[in-house]
N, C-alpha and C. Protein backbone atom coordinates (compact mmCIF):
# COMPACT_ATOMS: atom_id res chain seq x y z
N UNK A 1 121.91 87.76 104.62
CA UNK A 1 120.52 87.64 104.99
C UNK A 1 119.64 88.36 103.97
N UNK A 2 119.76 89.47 103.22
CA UNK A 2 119.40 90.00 102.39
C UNK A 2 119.00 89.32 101.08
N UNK A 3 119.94 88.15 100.60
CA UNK A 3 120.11 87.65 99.72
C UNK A 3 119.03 86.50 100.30
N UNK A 4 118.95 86.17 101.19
CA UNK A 4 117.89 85.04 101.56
C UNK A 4 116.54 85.62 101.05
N UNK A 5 116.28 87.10 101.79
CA UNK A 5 114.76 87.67 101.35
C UNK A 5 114.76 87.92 100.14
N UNK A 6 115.71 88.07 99.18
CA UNK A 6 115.12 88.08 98.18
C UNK A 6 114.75 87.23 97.39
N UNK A 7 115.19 86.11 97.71
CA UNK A 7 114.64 84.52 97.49
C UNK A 7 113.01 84.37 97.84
N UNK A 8 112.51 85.52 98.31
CA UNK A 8 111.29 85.33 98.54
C UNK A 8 110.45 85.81 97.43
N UNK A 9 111.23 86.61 96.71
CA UNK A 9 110.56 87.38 95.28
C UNK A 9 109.28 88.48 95.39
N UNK A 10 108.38 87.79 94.97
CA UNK A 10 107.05 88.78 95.57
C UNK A 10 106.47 88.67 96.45
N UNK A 11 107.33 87.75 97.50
CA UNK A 11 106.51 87.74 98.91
C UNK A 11 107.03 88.87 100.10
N UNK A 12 108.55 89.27 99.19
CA UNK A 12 109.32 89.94 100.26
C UNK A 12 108.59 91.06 100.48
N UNK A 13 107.57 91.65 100.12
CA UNK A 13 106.51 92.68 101.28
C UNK A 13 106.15 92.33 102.35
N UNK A 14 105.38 91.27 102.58
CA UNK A 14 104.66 90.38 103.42
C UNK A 14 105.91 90.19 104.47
N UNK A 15 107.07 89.34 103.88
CA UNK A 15 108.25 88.96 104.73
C UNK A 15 108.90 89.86 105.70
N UNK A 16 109.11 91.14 104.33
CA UNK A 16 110.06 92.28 104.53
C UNK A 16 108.91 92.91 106.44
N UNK A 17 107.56 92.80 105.81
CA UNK A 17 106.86 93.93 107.16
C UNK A 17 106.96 92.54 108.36
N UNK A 18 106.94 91.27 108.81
CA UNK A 18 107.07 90.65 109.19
C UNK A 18 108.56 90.53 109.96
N UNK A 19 109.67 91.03 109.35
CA UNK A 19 110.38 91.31 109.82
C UNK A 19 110.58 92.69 110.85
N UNK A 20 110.14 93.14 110.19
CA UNK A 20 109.65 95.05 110.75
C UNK A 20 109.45 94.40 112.47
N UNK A 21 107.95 93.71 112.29
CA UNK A 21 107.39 94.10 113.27
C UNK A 21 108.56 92.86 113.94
N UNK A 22 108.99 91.99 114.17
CA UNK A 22 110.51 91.55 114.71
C UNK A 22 111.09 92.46 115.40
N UNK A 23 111.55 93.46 114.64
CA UNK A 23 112.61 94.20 115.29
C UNK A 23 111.79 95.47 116.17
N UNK A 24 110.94 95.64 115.88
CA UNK A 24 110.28 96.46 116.52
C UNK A 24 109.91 95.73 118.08
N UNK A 25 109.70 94.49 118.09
CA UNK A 25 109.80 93.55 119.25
C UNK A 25 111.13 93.26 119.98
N UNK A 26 111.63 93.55 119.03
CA UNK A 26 113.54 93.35 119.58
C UNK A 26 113.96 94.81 120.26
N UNK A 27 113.68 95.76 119.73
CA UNK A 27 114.28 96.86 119.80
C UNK A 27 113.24 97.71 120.72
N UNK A 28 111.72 97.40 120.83
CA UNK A 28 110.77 98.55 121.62
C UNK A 28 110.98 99.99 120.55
N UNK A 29 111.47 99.81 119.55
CA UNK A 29 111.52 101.44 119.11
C UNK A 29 111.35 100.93 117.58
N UNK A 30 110.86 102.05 116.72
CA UNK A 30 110.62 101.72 115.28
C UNK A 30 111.36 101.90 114.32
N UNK A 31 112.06 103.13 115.18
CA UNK A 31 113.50 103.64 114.40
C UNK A 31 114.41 102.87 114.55
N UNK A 32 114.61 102.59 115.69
CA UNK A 32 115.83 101.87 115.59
C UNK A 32 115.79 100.13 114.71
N UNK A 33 114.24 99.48 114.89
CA UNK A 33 114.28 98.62 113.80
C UNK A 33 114.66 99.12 112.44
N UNK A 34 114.67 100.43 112.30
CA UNK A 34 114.27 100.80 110.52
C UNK A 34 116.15 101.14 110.36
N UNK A 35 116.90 101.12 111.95
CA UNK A 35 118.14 101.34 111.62
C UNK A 35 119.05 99.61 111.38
N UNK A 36 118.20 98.83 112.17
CA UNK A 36 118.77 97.44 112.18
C UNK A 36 118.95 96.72 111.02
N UNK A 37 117.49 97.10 110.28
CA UNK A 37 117.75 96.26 109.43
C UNK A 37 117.16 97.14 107.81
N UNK A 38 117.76 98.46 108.12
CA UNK A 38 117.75 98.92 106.78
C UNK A 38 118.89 98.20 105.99
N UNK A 39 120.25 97.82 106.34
CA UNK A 39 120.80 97.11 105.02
C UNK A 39 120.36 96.52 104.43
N UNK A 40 119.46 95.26 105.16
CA UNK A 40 119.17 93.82 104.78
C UNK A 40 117.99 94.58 103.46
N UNK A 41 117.03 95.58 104.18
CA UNK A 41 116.29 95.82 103.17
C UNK A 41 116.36 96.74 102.05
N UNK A 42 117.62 97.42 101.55
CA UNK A 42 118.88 97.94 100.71
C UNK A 42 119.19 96.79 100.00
N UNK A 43 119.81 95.68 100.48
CA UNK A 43 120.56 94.72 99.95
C UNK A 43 119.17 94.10 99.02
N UNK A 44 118.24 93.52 99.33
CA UNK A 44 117.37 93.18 99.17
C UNK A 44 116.28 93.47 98.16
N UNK A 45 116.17 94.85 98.32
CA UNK A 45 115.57 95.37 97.15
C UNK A 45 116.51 95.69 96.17
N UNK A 46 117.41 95.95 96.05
CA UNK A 46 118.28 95.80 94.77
C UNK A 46 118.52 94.37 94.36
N UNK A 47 118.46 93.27 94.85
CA UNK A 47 118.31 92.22 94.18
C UNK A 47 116.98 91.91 93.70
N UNK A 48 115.68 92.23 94.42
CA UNK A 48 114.72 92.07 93.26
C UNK A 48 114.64 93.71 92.31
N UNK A 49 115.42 94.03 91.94
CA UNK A 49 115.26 95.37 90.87
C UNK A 49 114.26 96.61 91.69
N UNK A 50 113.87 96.69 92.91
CA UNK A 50 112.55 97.04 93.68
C UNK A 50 113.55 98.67 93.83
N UNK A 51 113.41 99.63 93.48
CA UNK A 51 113.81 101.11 94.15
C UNK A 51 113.62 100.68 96.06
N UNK A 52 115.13 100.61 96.26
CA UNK A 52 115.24 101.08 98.13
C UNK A 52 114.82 101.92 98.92
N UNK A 53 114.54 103.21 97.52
CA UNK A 53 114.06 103.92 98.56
C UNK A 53 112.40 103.90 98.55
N UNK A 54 111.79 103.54 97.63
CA UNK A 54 110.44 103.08 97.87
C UNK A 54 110.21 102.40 99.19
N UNK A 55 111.11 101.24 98.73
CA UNK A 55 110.39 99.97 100.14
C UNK A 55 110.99 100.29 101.37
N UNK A 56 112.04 101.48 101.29
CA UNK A 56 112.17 102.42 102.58
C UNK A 56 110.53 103.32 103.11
N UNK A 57 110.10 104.23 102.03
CA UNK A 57 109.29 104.78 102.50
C UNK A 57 107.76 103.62 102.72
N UNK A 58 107.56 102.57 102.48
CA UNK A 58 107.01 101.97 102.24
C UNK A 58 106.84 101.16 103.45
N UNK A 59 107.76 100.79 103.80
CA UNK A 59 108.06 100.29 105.23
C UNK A 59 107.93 101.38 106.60
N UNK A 60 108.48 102.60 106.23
CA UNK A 60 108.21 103.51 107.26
C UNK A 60 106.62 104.09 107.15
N UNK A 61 106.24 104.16 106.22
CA UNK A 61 104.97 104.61 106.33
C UNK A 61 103.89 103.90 106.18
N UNK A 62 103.87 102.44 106.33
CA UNK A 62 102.96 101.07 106.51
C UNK A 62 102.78 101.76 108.38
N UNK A 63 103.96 101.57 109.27
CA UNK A 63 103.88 101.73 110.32
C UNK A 63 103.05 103.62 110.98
N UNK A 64 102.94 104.05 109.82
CA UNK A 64 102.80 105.62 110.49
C UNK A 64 101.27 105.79 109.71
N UNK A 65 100.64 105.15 109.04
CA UNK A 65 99.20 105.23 108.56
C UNK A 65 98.18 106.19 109.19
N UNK A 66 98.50 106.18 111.01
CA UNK A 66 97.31 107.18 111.31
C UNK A 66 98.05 108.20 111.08
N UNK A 67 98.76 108.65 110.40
CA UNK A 67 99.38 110.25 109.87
C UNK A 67 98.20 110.62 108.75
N UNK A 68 98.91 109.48 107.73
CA UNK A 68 97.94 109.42 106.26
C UNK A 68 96.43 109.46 106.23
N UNK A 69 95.96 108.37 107.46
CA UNK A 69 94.53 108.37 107.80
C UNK A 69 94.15 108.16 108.99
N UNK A 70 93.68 109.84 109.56
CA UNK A 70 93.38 110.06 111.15
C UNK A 70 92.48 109.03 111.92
N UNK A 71 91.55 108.09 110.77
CA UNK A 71 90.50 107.72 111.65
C UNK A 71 90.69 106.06 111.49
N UNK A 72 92.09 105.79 111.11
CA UNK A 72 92.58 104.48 110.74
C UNK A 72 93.16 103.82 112.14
């Protein structure tokens, strides 16, 4: 499945948070989406050359914004 998103190239942000909010619908919890389908997005960003752990923090902290900005 990994190998599918990265067939998406530069869309897999868009895809990748689209999936997020999936599992976050599947699961009721955010962590545990970020546990479901951290391989896919491991596998994934190493096929487009993308640092994992970026589009790790990238993905976890799209969802946590009112941390970054209180009045967001």
């Amino acid at each position: 499945m990994g190998l599918a998103f990265a067939a998406t190239g530069i869309f897999y942000p868009m895809s990748g948070t689209l999936l997020g909010w999936l599992g976050v619908a599947l699961t009721a919890s955010d962590t545990a989406s970020n546990v479901l389908f951290g391989g896919l997005q491991r596998v994934t960003s190493e096929q487009l050359g993308i640092s994992p752990v970026l589009m790790a923090f990238v993905r976890v902290c799209s969802r946590r914004r009112c941390v970054i900005q209180p009045t967001g």
